[in-house]
C-alpha atoms as a PDB file:
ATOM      1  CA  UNK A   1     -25.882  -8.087   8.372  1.00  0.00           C
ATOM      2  CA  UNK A   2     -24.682  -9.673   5.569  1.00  0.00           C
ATOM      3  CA  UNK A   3     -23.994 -12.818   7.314  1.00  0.00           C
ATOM      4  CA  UNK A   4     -27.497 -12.818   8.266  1.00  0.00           C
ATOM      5  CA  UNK A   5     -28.888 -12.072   5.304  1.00  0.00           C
ATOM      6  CA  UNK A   6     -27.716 -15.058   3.469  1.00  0.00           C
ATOM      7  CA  UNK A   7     -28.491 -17.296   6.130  1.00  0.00           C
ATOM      8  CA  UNK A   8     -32.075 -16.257   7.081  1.00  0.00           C
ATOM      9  CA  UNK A   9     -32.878 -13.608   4.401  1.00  0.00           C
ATOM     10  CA  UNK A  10     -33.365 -10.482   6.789  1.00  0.00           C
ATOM     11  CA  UNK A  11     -30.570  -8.697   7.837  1.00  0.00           C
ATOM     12  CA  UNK A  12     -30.998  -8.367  11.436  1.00  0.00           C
ATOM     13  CA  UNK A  13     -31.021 -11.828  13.277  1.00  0.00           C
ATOM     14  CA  UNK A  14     -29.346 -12.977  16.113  1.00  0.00           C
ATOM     15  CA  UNK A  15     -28.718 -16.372  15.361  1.00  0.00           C
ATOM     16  CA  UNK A  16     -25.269 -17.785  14.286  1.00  0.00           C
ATOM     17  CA  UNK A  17     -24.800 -18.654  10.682  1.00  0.00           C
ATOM     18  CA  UNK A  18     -24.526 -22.233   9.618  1.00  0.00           C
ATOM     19  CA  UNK A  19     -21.086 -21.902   8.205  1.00  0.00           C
ATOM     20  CA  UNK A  20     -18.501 -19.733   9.280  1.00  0.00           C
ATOM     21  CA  UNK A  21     -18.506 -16.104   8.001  1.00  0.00           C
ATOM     22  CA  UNK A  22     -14.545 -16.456   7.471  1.00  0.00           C
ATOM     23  CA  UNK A  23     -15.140 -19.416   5.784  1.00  0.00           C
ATOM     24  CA  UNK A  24     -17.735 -18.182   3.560  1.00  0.00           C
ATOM     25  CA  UNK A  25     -15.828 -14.913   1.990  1.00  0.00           C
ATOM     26  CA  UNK A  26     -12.898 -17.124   0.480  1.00  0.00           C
ATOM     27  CA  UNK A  27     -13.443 -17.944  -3.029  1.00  0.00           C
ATOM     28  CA  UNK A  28     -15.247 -21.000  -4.710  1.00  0.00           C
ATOM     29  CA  UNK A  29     -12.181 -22.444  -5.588  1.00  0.00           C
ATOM     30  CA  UNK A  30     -10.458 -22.247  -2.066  1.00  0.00           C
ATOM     31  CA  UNK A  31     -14.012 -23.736  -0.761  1.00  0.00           C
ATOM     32  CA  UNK A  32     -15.760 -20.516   0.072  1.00  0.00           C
ATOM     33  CA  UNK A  33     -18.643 -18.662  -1.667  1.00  0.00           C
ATOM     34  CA  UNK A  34     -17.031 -15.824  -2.940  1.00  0.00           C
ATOM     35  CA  UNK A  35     -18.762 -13.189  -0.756  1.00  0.00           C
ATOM     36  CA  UNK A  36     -15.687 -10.569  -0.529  1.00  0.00           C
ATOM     37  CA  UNK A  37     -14.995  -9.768   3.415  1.00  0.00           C
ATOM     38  CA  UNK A  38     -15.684  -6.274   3.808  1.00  0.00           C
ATOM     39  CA  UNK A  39     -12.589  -5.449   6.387  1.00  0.00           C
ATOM     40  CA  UNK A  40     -10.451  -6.524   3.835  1.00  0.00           C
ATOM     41  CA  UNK A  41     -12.027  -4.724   1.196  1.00  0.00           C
ATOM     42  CA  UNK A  42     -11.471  -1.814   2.861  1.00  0.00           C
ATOM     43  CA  UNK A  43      -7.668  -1.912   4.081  1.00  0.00           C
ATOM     44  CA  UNK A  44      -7.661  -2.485   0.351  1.00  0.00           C
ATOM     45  CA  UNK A  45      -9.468   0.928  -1.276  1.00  0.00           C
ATOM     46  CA  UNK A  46      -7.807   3.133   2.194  1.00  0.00           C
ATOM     47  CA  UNK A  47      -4.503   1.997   0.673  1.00  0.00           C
ATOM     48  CA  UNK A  48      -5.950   3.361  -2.943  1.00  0.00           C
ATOM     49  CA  UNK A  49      -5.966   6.398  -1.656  1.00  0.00           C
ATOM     50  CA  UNK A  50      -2.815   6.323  -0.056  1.00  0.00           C
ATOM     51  CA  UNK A  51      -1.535   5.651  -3.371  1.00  0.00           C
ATOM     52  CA  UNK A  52      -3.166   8.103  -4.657  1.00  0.00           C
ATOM     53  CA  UNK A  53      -1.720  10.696  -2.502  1.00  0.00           C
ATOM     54  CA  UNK A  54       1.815   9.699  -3.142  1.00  0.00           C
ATOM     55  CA  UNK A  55       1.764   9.271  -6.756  1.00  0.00           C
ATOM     56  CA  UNK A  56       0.232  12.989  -6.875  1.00  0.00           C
ATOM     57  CA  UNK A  57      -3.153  11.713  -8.545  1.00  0.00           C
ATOM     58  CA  UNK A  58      -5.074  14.658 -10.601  1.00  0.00           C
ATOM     59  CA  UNK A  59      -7.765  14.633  -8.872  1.00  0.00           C
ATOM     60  CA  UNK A  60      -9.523  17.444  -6.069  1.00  0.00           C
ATOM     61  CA  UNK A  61      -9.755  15.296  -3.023  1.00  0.00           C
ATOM     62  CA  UNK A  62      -5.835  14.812  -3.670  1.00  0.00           C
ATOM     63  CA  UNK A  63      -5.529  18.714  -4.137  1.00  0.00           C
ATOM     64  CA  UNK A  64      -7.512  19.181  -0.836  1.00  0.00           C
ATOM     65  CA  UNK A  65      -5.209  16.334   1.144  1.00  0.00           C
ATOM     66  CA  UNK A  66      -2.382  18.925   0.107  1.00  0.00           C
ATOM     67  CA  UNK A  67      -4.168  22.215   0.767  1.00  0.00           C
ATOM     68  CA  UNK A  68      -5.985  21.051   4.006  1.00  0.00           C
ATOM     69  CA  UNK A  69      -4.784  18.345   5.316  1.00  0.00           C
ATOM     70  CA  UNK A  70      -0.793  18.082   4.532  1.00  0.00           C
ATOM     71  CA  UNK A  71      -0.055  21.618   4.519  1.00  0.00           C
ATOM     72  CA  UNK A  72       3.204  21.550   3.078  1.00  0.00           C
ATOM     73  CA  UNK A  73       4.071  18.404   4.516  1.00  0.00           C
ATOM     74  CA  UNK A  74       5.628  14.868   3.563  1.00  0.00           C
ATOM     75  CA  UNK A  75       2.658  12.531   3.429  1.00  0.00           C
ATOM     76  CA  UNK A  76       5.368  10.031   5.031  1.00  0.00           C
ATOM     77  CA  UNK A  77       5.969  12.020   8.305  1.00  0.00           C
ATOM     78  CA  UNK A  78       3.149  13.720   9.547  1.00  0.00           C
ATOM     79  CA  UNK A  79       1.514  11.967  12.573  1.00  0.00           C
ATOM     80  CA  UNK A  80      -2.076  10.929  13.414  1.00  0.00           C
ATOM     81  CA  UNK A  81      -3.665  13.616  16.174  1.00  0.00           C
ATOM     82  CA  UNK A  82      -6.980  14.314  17.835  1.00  0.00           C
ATOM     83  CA  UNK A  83      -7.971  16.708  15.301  1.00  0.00           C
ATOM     84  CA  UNK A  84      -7.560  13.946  12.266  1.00  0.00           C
ATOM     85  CA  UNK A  85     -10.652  12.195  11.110  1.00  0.00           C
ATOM     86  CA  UNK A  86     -11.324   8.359  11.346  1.00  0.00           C
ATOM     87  CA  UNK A  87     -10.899   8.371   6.786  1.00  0.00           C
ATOM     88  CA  UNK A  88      -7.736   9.830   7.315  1.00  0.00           C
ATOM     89  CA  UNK A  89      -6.288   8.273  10.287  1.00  0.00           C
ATOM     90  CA  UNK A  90      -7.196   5.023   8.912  1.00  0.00           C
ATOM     91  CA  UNK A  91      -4.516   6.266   5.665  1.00  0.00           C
ATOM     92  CA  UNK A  92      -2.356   7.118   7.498  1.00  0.00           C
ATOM     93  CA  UNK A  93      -1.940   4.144   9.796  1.00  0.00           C
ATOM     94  CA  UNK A  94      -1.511   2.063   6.387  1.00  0.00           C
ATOM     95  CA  UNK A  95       1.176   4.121   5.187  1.00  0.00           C
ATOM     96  CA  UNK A  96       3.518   1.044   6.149  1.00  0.00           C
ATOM     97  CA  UNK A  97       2.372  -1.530   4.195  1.00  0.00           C
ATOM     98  CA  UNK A  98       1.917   0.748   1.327  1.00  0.00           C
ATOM     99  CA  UNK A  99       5.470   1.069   1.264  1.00  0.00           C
ATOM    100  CA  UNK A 100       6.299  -2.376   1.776  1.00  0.00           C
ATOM    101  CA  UNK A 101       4.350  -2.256  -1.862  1.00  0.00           C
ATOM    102  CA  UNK A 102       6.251   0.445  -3.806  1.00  0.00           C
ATOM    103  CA  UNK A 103       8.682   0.085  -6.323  1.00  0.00           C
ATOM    104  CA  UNK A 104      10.557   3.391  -6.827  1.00  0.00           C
ATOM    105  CA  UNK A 105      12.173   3.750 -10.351  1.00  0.00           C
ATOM    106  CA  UNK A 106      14.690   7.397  -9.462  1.00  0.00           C
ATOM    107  CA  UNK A 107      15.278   9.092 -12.821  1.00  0.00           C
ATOM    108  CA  UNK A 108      16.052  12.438 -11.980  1.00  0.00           C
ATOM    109  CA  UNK A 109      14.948  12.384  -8.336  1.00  0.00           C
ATOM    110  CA  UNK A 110      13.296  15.643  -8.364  1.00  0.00           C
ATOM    111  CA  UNK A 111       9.764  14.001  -7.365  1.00  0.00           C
ATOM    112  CA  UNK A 112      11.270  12.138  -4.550  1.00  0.00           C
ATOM    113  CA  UNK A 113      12.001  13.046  -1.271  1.00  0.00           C
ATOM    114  CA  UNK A 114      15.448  11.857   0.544  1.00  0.00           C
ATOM    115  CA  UNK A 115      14.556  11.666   3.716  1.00  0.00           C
ATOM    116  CA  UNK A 116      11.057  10.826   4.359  1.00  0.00           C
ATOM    117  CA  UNK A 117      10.243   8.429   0.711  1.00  0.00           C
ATOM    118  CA  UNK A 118      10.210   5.000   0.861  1.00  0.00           C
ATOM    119  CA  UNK A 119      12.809   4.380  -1.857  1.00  0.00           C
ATOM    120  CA  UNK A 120      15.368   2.425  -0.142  1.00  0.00           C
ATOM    121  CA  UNK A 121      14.182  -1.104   0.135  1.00  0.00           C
ATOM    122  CA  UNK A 122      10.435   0.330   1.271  1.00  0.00           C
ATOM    123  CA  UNK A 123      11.925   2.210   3.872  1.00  0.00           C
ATOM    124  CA  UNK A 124      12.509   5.721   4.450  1.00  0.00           C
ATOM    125  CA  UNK A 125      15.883   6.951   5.429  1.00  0.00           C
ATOM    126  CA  UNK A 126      15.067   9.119   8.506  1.00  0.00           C
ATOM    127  CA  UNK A 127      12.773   6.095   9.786  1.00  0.00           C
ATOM    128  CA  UNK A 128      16.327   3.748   9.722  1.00  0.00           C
ATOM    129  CA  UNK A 129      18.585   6.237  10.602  1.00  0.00           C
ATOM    130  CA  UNK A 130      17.208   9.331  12.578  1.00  0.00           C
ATOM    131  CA  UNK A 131      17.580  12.971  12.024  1.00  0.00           C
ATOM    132  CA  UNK A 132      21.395  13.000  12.766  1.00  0.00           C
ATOM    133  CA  UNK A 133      22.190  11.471   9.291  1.00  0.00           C
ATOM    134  CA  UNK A 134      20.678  14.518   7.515  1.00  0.00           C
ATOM    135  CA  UNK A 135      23.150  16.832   9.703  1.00  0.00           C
ATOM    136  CA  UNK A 136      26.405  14.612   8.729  1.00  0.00           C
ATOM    137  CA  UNK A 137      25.240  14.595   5.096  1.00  0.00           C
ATOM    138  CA  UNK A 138      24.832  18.720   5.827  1.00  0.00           C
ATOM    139  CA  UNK A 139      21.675  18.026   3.387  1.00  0.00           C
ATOM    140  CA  UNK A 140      18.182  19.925   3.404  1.00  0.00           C
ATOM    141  CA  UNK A 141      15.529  17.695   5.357  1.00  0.00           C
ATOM    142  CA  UNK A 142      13.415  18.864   2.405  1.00  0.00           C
ATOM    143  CA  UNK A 143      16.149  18.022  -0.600  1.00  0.00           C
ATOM    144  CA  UNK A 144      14.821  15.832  -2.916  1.00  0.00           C
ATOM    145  CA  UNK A 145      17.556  12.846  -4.143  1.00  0.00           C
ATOM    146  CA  UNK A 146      18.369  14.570  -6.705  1.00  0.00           C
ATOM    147  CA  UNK A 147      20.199  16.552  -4.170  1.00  0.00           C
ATOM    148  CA  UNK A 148      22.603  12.956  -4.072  1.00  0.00           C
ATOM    149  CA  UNK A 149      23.026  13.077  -8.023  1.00  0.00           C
ATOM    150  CA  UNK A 150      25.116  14.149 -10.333  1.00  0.00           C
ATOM    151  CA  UNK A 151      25.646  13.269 -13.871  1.00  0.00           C
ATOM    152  CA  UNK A 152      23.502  10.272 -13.187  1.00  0.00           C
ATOM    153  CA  UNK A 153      25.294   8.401 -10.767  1.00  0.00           C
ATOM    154  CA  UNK A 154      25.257   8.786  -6.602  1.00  0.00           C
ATOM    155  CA  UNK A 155      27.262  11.475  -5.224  1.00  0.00           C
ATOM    156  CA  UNK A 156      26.860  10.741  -1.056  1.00  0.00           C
ATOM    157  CA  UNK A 157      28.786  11.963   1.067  1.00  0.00           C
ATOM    158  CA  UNK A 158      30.416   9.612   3.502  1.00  0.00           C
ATOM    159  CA  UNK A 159      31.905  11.539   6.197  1.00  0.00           C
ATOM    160  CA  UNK A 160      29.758   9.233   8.937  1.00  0.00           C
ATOM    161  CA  UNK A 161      29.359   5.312   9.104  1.00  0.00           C
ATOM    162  CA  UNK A 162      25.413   5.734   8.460  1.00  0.00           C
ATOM    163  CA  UNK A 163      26.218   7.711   5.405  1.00  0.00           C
ATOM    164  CA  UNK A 164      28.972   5.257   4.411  1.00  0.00           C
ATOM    165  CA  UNK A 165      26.025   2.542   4.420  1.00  0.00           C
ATOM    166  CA  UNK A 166      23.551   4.231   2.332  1.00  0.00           C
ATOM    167  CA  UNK A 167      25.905   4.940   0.061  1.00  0.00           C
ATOM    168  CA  UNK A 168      26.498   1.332  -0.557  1.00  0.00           C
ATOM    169  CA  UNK A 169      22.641   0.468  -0.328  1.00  0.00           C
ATOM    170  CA  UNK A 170      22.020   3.196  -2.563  1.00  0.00           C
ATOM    171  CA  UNK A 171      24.669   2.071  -5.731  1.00  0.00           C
ATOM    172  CA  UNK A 172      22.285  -1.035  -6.129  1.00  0.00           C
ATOM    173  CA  UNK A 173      19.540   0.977  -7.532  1.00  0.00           C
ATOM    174  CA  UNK A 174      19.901   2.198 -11.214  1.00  0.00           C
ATOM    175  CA  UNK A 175      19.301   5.957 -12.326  1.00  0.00           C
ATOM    176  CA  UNK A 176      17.085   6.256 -15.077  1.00  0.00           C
ATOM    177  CA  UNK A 177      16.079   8.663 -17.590  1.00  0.00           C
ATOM    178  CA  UNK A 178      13.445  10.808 -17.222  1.00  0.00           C
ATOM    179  CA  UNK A 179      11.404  11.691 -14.115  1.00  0.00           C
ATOM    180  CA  UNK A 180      10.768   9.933 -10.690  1.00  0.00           C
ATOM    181  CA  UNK A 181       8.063   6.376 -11.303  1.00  0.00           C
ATOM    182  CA  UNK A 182       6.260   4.922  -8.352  1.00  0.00           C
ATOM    183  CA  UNK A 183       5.205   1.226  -9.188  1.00  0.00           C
ATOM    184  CA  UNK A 184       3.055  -1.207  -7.488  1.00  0.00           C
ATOM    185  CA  UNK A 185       5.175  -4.069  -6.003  1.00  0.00           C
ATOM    186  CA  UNK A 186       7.057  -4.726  -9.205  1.00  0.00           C
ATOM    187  CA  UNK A 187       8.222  -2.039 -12.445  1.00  0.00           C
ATOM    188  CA  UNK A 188       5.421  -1.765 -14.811  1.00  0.00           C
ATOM    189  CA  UNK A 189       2.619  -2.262 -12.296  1.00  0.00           C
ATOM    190  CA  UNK A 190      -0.090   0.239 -11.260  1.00  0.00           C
ATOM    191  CA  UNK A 191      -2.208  -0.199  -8.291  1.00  0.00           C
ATOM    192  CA  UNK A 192      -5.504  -1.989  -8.367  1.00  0.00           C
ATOM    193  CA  UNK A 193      -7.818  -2.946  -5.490  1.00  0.00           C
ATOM    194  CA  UNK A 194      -7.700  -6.573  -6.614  1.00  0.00           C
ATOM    195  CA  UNK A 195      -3.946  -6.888  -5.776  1.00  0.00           C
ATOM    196  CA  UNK A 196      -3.892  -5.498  -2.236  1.00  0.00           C
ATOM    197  CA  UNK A 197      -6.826  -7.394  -1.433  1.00  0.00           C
ATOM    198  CA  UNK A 198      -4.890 -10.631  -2.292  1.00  0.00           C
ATOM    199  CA  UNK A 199      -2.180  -9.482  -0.592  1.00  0.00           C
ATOM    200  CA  UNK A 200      -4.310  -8.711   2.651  1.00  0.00           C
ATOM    201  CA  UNK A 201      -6.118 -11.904   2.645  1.00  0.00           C
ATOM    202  CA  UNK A 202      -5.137 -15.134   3.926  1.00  0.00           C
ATOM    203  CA  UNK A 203      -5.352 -17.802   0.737  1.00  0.00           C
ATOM    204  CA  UNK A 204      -5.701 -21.356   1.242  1.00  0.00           C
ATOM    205  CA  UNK A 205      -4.950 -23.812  -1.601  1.00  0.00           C
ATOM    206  CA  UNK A 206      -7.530 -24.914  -3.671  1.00  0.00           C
ATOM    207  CA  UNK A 207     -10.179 -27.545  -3.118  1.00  0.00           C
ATOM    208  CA  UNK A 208      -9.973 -30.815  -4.898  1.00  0.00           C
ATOM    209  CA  UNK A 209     -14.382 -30.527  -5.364  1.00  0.00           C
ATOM    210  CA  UNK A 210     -14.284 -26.889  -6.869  1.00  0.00           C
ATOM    211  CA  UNK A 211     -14.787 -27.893 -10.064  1.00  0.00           C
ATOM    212  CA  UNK A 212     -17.646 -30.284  -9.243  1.00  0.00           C
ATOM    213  CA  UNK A 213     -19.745 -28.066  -7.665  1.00  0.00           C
ATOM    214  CA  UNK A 214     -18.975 -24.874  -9.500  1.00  0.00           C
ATOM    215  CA  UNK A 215     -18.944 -25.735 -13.402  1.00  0.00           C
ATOM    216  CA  UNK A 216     -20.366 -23.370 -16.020  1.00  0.00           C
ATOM    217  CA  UNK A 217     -23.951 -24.940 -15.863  1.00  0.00           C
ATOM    218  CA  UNK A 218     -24.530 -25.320 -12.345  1.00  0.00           C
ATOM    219  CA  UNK A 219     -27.511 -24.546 -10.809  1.00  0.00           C
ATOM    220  CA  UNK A 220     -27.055 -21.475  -8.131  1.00  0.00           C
ATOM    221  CA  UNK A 221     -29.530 -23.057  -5.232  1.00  0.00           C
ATOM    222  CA  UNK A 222     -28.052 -26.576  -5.258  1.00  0.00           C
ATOM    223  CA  UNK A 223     -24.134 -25.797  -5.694  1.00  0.00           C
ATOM    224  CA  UNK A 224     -24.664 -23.154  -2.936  1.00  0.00           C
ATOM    225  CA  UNK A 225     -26.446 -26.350  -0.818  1.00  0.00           C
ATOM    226  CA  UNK A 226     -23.817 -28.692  -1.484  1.00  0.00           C
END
């Protein structure tokens, strides 16, 4: 619709456009016309609310995620079924490359869960390892790390070779003061639809005739033309 609205001014023709629609939704300066694609848009504000979920946003649609939807459980393991909507299936099936985006800063691990957060290099430890390393470690499946902490350094056990492995994985990530931080792909950051999008997007380098056609004066009509 959009495609062929900018072509032929009505939204509902058949024909093809004249340029590429891929081609038209980069930006100026990568030789596109800066019409954001909408797929990509999207991925974008799902994973918004997938952030929101996990860095327990104030806010009543994340209270009713909880109450209804989560029930008690880790936003990180429950599964996508019949009964799940298309909004939330669609979070859910993005909850893998949100955590290929999170930074987790561990103060005093009470806000994170062991097993099922993404702390350890984006990855949960019951996704690497299975259930059997929460038996050797004889630890909760609902501990939090802190349950791994004492007097702010790592206290694993390492009576199993798995165990033995996250324990040296683990003493390459500092324990901080104060509470648990979630960050957007590096400390400091918080999420923003802009940076996913970028992310999610393929980006070409920029055109050598940007400037040309798209300087402060330009008029709209011909620059669009040309």
């Amino acid at each position: 619709m959009l495609r062929s609205f900018l072509w032929f001014g009505v939204g509902d023709a058949k024909r093809a456009g004249k340029v590429a629609w891929e081609k038209v939704c980069y930006p100026k300066e990568e030789g596109g016309l800066a019409i954001k694609n909408m797929r990509t848009w999207n991925k974008a504000a799902i994973l918004q609310l997938g952030w929101e979920i996990v860095t327990k946003k104030e806010s009543i649609w994340v209270r009713w995620c909880n109450l209804v939807l989560l029930k008690d459980k880790r936003f990180w393991a429950v599964k996508i079924t019949s009964a799940s909507s298309w909004c939330w299936s669609n979070v859910l099936r993005l909850r893998e490359c949100l955590a290929r985006n999170l930074i987790y800063s561990i103060g005093d691990g009470r806000a994170t869960a062991l097993w099922w957060d993404p702390w350890v290099n984006g990855e949960a430890l019951f996704t690497k390892y299975g259930t059997r390393v929460a038996i050797d470690a004889d630890i909760p499946i609902r501990a939090n790390v802190s349950a791994v902490i004492a007097n702010r350094k790592w206290a694993w056990p390492r009576n199993s070779w798995d165990l033995r492995e996250i324990d040296t994985l683990v003493q390459r990530i500092c324990i901080e003061e104060g509470p648990d931080v979630i960050h957007w792909r590096s400390k400091g950051k918080t999420f923003s639809c802009k940076a996913p999008w970028q992310g999610l997007r393929h980006i070409l380098p920029k055109v050598a005739w940007a400037d040309i056609v798209w300087f402060p004066d330009c008029i709209p009509k011909r620059s669009f033309c040309l």
